[in-house]
PDB file of N, CA and C in Angstrom:
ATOM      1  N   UNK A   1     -44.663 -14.626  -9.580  1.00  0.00           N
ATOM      2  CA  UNK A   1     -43.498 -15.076 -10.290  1.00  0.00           C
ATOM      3  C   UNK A   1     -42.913 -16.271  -9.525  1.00  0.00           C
ATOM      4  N   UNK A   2     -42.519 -17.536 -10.354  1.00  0.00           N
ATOM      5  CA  UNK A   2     -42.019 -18.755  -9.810  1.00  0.00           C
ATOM      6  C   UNK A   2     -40.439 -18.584  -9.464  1.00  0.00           C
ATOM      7  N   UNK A   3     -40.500 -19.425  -8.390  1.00  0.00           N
ATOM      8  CA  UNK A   3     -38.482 -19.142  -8.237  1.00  0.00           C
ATOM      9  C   UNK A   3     -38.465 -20.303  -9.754  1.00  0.00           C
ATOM     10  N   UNK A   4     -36.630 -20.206 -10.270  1.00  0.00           N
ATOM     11  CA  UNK A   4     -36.194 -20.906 -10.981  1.00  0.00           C
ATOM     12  C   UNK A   4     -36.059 -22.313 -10.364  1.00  0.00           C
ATOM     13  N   UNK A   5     -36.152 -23.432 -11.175  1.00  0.00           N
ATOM     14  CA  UNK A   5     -35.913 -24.475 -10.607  1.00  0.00           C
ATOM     15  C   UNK A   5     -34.585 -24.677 -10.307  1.00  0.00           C
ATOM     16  N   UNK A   6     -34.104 -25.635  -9.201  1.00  0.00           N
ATOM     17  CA  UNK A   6     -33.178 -25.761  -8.671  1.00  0.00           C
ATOM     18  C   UNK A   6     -32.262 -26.376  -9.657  1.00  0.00           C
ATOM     19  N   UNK A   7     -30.920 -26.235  -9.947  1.00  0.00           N
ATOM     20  CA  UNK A   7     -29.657 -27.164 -10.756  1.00  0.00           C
ATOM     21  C   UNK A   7     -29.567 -28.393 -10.634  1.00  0.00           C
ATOM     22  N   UNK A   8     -29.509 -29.264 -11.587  1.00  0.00           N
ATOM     23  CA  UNK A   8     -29.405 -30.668 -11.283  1.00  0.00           C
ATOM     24  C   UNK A   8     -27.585 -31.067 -10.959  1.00  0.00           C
ATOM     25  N   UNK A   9     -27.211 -31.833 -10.077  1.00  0.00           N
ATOM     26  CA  UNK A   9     -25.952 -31.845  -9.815  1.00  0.00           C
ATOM     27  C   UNK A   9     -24.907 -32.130 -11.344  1.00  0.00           C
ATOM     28  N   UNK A  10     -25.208 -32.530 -12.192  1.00  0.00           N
ATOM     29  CA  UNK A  10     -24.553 -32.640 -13.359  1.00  0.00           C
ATOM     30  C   UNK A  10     -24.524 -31.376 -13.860  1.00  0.00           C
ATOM     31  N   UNK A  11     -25.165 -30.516 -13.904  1.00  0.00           N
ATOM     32  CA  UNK A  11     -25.184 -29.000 -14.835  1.00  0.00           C
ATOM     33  C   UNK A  11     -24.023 -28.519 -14.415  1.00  0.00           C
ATOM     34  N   UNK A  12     -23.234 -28.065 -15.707  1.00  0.00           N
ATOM     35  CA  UNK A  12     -21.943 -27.444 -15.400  1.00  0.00           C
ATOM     36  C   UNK A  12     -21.802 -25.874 -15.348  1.00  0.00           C
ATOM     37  N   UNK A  13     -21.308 -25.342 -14.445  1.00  0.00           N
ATOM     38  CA  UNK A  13     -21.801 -24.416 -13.994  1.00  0.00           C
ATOM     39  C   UNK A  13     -20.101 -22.766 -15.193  1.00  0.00           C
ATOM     40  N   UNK A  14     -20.967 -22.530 -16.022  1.00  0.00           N
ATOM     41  CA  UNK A  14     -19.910 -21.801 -16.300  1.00  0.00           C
ATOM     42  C   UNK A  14     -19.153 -20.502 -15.775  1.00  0.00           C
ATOM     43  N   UNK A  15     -17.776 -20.915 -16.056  1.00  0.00           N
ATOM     44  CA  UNK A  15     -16.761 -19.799 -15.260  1.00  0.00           C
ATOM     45  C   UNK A  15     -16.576 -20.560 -14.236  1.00  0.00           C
ATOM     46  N   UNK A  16     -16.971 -21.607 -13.813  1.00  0.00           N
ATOM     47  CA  UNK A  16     -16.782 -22.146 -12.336  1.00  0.00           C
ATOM     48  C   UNK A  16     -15.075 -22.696 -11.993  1.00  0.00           C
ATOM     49  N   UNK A  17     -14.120 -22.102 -11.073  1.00  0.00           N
ATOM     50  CA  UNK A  17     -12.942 -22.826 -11.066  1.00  0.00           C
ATOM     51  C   UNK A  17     -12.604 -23.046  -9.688  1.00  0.00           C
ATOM     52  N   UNK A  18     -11.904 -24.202  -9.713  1.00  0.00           N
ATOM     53  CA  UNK A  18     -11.377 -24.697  -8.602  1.00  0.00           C
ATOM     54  C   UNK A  18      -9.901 -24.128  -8.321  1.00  0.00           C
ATOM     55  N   UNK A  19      -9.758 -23.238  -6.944  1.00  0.00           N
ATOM     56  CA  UNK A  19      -8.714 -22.659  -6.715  1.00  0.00           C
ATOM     57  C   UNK A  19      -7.745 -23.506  -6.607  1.00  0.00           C
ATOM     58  N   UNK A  20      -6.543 -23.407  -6.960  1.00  0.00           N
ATOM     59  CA  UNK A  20      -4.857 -24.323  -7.094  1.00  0.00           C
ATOM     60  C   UNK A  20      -4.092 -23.197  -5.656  1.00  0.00           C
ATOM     61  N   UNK A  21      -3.072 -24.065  -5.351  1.00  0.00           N
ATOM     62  CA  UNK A  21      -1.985 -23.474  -4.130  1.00  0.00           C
ATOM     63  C   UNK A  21      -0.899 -24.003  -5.088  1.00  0.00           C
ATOM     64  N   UNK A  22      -0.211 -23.100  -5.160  1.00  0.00           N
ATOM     65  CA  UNK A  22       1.408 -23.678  -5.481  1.00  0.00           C
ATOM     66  C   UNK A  22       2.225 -24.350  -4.340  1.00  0.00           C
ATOM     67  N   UNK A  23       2.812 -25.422  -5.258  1.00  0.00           N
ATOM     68  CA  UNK A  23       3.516 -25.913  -3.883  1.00  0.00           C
ATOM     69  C   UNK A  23       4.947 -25.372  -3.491  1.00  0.00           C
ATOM     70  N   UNK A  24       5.586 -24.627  -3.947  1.00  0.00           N
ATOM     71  CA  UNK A  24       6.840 -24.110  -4.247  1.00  0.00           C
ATOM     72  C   UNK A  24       7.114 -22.973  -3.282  1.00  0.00           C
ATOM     73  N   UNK A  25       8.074 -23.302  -2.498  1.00  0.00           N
ATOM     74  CA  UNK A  25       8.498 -21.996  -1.803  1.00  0.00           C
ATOM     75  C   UNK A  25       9.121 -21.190  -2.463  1.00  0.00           C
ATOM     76  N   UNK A  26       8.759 -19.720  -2.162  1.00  0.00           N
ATOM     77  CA  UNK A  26       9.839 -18.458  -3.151  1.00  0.00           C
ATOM     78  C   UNK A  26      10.651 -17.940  -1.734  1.00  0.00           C
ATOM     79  N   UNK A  27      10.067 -17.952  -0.350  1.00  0.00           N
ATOM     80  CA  UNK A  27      11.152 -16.835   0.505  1.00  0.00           C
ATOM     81  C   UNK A  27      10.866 -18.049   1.786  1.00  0.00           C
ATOM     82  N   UNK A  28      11.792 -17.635   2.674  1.00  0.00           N
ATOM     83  CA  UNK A  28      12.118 -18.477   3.909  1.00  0.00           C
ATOM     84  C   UNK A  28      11.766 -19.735   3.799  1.00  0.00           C
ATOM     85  N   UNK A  29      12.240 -20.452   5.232  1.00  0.00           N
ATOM     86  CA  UNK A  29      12.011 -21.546   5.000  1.00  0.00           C
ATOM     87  C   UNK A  29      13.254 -22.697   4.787  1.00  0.00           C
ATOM     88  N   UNK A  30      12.977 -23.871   5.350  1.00  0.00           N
ATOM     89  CA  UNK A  30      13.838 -24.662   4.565  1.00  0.00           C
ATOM     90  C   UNK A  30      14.358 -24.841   3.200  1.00  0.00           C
ATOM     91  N   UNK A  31      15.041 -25.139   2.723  1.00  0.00           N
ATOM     92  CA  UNK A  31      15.889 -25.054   1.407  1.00  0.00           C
ATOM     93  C   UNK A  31      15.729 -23.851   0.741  1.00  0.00           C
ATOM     94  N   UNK A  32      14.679 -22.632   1.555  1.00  0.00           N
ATOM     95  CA  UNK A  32      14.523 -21.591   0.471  1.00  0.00           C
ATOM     96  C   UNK A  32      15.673 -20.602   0.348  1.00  0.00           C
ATOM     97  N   UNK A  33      15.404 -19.479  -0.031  1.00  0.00           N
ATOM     98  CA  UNK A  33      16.576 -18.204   0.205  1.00  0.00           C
ATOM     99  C   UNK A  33      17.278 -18.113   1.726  1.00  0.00           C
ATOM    100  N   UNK A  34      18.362 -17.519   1.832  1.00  0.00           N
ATOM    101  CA  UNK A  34      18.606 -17.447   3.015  1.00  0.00           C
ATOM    102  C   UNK A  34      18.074 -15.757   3.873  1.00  0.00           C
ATOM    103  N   UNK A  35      17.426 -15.422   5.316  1.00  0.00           N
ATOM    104  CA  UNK A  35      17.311 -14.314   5.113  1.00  0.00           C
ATOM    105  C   UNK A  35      18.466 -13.719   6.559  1.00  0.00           C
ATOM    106  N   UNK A  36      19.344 -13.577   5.255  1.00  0.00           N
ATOM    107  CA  UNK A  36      20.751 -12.400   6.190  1.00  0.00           C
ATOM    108  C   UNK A  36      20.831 -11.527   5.565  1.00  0.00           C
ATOM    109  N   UNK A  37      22.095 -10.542   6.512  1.00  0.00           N
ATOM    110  CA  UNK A  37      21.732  -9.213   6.515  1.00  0.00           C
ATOM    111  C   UNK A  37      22.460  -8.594   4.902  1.00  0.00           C
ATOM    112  N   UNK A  38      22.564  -9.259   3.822  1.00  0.00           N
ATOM    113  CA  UNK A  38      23.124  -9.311   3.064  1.00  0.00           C
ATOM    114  C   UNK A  38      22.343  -8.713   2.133  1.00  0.00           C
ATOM    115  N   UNK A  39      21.029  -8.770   2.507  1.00  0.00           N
ATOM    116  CA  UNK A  39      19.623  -8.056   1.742  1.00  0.00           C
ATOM    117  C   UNK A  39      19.265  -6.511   1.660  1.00  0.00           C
ATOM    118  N   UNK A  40      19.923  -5.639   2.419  1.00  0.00           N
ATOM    119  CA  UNK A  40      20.146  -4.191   2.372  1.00  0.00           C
ATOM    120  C   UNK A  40      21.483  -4.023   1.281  1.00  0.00           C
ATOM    121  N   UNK A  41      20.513  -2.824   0.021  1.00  0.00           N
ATOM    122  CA  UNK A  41      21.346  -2.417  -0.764  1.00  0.00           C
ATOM    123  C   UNK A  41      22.192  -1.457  -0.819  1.00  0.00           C
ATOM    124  N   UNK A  42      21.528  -0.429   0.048  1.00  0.00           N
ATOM    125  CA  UNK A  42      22.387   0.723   0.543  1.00  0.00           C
ATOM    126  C   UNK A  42      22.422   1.138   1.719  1.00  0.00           C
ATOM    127  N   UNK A  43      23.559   1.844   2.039  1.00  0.00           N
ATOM    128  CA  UNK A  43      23.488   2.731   3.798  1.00  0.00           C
ATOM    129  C   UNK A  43      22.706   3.484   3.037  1.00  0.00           C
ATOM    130  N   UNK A  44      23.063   4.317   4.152  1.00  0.00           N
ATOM    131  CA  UNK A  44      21.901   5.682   4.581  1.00  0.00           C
ATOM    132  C   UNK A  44      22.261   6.282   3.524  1.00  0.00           C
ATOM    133  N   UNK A  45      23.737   6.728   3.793  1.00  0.00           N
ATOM    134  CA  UNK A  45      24.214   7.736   3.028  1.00  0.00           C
ATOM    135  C   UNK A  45      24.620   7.354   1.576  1.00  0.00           C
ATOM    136  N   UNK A  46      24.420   6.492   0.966  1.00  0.00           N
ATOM    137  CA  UNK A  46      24.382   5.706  -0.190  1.00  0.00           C
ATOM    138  C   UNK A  46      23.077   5.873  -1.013  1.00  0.00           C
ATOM    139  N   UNK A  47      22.031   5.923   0.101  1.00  0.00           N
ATOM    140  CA  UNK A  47      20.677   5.581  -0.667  1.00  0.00           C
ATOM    141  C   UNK A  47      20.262   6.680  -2.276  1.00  0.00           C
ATOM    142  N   UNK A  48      19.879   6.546  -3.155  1.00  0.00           N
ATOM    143  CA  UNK A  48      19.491   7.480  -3.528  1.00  0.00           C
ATOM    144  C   UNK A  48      18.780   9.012  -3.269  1.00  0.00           C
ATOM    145  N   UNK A  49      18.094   8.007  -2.588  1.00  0.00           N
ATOM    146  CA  UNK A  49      16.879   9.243  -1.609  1.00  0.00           C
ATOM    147  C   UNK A  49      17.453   9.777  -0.967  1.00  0.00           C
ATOM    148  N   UNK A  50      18.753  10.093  -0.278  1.00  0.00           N
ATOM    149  CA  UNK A  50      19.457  10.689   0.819  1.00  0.00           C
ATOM    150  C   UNK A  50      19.117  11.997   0.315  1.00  0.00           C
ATOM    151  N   UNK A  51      19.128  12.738   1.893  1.00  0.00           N
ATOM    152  CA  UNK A  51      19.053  14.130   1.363  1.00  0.00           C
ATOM    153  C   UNK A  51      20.123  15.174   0.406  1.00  0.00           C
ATOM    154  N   UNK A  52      21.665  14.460   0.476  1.00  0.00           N
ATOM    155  CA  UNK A  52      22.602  14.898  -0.252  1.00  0.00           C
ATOM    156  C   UNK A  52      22.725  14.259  -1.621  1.00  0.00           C
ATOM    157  N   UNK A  53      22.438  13.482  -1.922  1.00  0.00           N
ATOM    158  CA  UNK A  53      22.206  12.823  -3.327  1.00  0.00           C
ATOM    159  C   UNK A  53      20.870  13.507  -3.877  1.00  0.00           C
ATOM    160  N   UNK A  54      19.935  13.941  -3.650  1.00  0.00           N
ATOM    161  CA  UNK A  54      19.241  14.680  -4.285  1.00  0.00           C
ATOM    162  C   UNK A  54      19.088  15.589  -4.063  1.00  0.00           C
ATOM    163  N   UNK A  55      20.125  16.479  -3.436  1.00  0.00           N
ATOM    164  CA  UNK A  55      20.955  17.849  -3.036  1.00  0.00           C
ATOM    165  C   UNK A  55      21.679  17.937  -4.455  1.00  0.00           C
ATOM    166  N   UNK A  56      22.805  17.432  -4.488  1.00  0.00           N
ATOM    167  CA  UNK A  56      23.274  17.058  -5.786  1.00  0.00           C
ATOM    168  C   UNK A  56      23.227  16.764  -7.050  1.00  0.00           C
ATOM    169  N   UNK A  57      21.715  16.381  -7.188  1.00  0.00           N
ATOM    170  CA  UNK A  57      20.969  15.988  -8.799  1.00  0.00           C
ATOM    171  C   UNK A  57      19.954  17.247  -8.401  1.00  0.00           C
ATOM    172  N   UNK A  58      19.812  18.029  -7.651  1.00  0.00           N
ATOM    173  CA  UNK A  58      19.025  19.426  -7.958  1.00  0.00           C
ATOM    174  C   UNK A  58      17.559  19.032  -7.445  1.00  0.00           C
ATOM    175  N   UNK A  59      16.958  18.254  -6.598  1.00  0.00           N
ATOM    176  CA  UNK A  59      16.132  17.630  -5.739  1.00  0.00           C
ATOM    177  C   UNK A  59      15.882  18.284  -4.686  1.00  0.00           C
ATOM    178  N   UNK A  60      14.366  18.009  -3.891  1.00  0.00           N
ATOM    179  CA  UNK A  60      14.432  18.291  -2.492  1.00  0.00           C
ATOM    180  C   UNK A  60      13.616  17.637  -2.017  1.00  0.00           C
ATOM    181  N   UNK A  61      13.328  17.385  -0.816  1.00  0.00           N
ATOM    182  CA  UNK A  61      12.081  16.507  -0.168  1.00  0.00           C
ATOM    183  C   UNK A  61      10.970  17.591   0.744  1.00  0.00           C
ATOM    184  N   UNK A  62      10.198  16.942   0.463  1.00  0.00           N
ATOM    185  CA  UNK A  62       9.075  16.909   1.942  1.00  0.00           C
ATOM    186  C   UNK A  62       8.002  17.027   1.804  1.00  0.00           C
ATOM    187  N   UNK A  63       7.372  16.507   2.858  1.00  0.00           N
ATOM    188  CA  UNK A  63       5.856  15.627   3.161  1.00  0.00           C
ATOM    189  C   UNK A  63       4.942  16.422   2.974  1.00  0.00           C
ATOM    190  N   UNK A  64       3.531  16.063   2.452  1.00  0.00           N
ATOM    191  CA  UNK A  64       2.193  16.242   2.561  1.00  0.00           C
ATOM    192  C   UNK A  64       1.593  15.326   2.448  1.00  0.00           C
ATOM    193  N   UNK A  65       0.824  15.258   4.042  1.00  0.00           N
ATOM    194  CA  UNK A  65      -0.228  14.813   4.541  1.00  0.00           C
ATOM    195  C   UNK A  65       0.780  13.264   4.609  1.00  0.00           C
ATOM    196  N   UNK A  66       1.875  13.501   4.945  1.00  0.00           N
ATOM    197  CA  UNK A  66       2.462  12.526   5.822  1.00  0.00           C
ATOM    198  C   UNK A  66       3.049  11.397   4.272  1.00  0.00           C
ATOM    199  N   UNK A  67       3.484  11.886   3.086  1.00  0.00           N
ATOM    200  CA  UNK A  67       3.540  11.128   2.240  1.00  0.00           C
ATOM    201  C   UNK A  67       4.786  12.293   1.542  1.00  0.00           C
ATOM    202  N   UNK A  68       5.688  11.282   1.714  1.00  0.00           N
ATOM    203  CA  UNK A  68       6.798  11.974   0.989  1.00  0.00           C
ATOM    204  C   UNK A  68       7.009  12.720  -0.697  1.00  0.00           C
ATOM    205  N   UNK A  69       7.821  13.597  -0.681  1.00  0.00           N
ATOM    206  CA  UNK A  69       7.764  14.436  -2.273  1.00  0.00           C
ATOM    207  C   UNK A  69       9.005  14.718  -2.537  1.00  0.00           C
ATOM    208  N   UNK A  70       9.567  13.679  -3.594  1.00  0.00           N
ATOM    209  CA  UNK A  70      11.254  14.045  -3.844  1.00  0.00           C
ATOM    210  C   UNK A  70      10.641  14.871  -5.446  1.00  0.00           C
ATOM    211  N   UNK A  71      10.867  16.114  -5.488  1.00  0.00           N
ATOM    212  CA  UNK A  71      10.320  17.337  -6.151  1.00  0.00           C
ATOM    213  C   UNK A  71      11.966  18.060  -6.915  1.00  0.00           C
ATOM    214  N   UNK A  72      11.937  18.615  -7.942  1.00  0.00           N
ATOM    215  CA  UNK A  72      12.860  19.475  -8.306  1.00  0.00           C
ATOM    216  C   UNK A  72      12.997  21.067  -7.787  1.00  0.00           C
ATOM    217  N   UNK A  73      14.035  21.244  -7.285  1.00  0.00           N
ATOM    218  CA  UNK A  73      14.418  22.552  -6.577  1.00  0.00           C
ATOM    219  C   UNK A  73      13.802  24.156  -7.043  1.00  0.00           C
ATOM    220  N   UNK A  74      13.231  23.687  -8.462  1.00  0.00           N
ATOM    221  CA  UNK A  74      12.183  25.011  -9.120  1.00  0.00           C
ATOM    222  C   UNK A  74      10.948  24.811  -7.885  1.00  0.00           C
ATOM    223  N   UNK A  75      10.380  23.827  -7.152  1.00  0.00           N
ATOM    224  CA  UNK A  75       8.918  24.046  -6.775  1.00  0.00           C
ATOM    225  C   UNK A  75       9.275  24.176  -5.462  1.00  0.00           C
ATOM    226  N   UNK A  76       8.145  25.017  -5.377  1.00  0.00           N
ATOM    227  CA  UNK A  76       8.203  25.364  -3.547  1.00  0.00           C
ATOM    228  C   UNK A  76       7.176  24.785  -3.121  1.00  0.00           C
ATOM    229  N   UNK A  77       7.080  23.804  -2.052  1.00  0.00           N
ATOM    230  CA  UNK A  77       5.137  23.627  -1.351  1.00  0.00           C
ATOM    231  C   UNK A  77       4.785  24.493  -0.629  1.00  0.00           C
ATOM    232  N   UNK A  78       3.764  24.750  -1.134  1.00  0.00           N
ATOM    233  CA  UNK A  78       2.910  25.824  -0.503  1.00  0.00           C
ATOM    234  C   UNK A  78       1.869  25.193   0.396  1.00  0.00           C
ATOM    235  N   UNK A  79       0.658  24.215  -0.012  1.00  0.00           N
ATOM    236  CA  UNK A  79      -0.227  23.687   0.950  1.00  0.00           C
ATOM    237  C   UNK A  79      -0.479  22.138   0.047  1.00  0.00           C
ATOM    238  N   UNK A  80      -0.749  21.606   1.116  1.00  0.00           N
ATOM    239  CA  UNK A  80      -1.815  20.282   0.739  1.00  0.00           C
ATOM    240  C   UNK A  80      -3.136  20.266   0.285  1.00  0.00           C
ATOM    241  N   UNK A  81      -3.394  19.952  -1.125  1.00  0.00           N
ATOM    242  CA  UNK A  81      -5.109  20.188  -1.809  1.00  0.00           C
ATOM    243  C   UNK A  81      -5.474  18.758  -0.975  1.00  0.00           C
ATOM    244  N   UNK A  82      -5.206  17.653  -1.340  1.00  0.00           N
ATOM    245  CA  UNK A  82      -6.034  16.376  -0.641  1.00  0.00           C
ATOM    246  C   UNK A  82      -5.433  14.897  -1.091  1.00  0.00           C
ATOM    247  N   UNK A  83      -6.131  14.097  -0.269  1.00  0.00           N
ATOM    248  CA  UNK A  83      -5.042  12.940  -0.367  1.00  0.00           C
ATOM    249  C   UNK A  83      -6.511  12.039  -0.905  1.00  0.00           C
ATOM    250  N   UNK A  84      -6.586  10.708  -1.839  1.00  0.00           N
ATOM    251  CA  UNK A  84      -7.342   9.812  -2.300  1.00  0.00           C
ATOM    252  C   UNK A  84      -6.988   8.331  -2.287  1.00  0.00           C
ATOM    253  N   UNK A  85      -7.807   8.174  -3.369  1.00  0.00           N
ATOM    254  CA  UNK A  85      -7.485   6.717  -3.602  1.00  0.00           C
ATOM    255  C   UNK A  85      -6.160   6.265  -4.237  1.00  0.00           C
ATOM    256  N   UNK A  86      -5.974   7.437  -5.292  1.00  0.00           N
ATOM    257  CA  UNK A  86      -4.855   7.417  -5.964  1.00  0.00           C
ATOM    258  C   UNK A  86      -3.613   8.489  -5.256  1.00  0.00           C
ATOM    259  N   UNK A  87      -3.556   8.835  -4.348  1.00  0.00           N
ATOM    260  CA  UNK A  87      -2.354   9.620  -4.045  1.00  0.00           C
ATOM    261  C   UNK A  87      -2.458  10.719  -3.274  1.00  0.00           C
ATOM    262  N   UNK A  88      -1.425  11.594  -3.026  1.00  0.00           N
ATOM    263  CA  UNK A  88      -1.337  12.933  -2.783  1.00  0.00           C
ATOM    264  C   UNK A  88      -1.279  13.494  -3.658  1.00  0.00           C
ATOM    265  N   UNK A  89      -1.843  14.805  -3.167  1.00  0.00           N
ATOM    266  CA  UNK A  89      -1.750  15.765  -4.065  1.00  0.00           C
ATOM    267  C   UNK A  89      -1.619  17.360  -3.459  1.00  0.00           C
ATOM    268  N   UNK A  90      -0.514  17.921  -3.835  1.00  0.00           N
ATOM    269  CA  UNK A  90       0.306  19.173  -2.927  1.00  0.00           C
ATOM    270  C   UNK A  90       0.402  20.105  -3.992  1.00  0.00           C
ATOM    271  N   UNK A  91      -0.030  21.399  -3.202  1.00  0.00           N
ATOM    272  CA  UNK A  91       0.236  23.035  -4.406  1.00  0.00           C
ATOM    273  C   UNK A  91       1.205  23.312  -4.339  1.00  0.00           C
ATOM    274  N   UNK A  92       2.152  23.589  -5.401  1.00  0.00           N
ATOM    275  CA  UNK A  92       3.547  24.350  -5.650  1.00  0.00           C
ATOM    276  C   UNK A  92       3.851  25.139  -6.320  1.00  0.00           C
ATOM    277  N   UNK A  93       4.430  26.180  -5.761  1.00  0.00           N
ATOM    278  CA  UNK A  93       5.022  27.434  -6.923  1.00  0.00           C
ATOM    279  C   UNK A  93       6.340  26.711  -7.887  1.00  0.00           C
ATOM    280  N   UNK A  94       6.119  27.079  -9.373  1.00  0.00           N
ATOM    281  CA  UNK A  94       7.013  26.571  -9.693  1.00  0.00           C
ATOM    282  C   UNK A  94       7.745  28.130 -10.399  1.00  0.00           C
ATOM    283  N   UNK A  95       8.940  28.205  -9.921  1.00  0.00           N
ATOM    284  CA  UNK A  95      10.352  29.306  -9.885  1.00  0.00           C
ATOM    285  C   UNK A  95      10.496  30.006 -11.044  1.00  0.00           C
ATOM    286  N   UNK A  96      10.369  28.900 -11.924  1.00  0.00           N
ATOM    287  CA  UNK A  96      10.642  29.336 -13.464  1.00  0.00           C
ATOM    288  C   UNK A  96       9.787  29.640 -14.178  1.00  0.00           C
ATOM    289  N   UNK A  97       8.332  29.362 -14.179  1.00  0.00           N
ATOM    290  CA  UNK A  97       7.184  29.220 -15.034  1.00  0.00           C
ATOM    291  C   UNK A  97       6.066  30.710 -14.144  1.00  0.00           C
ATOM    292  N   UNK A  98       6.878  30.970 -12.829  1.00  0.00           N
ATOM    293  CA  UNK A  98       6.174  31.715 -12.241  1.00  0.00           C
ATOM    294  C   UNK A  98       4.732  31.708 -11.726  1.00  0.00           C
ATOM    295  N   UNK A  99       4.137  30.309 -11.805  1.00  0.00           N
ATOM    296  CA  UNK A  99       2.714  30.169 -11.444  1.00  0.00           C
ATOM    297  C   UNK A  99       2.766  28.660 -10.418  1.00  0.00           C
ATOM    298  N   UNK A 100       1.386  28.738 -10.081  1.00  0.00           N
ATOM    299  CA  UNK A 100       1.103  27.436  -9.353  1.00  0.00           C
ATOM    300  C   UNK A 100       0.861  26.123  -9.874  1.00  0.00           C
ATOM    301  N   UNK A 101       1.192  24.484  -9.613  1.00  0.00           N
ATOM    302  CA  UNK A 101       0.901  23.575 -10.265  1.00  0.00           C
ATOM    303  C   UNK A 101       0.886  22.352  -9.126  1.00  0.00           C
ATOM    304  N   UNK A 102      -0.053  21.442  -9.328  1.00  0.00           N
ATOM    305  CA  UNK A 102      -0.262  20.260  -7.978  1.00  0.00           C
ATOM    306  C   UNK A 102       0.266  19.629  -8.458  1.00  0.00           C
TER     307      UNK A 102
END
């Protein structure tokens, strides 16, 4: 079997593109945004996620396999099934339904 012959420099090669850079700054920098401390939206105790704000909307937290779980106060964690490409994934009793669900 012959190799293909080589491309003549005129053959246009399809799909072929020449990468672009924007020239435009979006963050730091001269004339860009400024970065002060003006950029934090909440304290601690403000945040949504606080442990008393989702004390309060009937929430609770905590980790499997090192990846946080703001969960409704029906589920209990029981163990960690496994962590992937797409996520965690944790066993819980749920209170009301009386059975298990990841």
């Amino acid at each position: 079997m012959t190799p293909p012959p080589p491309a003549s420099p005129t053959t246009h090669q399809v799909g072929a593109r020449q990468a672009t850079r924007s020239r435009t700054r979006t963050r730091g920098g001269p004339g860009g945004p400024s970065q002060s401390s003006s950029r934090q939206r909440y304290s601690s105790e403000d945040h949504p996620l606080s442990p008393h704000k989702l004390s309060a909307r009937g929430y609770h937290s905590f980790k499997c396999l090192e990846v946080p779980f703001h969960v409704h106060k029906r589920y209990t964690f029981l163990r960690e099934l496994g962590i992937g490409a797409y996520g965690c994934v944790a066993l819980a009793r749920d209170s009301v339904l009386d059975c298990n669900v990841a």
